[in-house]
Protein backbone atom coordinates (compact mmCIF):
# COMPACT_ATOMS: atom_id res chain seq x y z
CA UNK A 1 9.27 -4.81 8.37
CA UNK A 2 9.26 -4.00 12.21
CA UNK A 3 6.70 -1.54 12.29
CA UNK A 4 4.02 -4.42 11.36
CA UNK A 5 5.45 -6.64 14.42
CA UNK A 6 4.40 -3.78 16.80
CA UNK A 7 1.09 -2.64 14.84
CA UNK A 8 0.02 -6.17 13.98
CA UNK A 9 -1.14 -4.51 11.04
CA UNK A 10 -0.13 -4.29 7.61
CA UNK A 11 -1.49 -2.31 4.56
CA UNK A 12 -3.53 -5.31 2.32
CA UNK A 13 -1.91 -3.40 -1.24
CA UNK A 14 -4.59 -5.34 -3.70
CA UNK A 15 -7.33 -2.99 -2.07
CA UNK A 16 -4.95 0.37 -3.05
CA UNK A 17 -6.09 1.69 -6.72
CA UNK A 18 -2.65 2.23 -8.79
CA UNK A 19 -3.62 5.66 -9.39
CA UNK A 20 -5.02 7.01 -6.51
CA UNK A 21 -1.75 5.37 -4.66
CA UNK A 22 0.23 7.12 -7.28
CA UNK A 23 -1.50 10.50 -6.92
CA UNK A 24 -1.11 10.16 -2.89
CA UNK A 25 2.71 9.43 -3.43
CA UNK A 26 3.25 12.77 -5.41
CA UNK A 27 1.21 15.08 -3.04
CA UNK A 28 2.93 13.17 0.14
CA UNK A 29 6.26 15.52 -0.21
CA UNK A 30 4.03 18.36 0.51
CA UNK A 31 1.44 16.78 2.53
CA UNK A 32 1.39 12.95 4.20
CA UNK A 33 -2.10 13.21 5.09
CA UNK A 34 -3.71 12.07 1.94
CA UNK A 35 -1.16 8.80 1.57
CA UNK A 36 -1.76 8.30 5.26
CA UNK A 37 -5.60 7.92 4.80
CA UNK A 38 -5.28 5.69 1.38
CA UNK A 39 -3.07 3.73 3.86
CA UNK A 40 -4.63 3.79 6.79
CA UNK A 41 -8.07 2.10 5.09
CA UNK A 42 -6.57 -0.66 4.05
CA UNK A 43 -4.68 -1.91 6.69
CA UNK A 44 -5.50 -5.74 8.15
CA UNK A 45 -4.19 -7.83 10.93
CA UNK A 46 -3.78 -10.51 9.14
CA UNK A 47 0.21 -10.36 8.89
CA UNK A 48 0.92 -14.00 8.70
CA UNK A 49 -1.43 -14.32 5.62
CA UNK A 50 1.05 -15.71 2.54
CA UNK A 51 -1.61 -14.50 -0.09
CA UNK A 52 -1.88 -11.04 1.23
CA UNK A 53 1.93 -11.09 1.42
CA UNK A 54 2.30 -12.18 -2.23
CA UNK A 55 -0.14 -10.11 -3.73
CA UNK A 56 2.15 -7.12 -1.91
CA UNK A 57 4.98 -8.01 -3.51
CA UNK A 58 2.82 -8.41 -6.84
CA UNK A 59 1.32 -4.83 -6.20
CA UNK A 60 4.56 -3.09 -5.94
CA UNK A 61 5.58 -4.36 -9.64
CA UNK A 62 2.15 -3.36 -10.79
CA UNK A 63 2.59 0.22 -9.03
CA UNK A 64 6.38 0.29 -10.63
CA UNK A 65 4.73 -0.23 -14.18
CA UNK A 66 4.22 2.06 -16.75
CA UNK A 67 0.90 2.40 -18.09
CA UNK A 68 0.62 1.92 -21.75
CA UNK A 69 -1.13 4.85 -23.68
């Protein structure tokens, strides 16, 4: 990702509840500024961190999951 080379930030995903994330991602088409400030409050400067970078890629299966009923 580039954008977290010039921010030194990146979004810390295990802090992002599944359905609020979801819920921001279907009212962004219309409106960024609710994703924006899910995103924006969980962002941390620790880029080189390997277990905030794993539990990212772990998030993004969880968020990718359906829920069971």
């Amino acid at each position: 990702m580039v954008s977290n080379v010039l921010l030194k930030m990146c979004v810390y995903w295990s802090k992002i509840d599944k359905k609020d994330y979801l819920d921001a991602m279907i009212a962004s088409h219309m409106d960024s500024t609710r994703i924006r400030e899910l995103l924006k409050q969980t962002m941390t400067d620790k880029i080189g961190d390997r277990e905030i970078f794993m539990k990212g890629i772990d998030y993004s299966y969880y968020y990718e999951q359906e829920d069971e009923a």
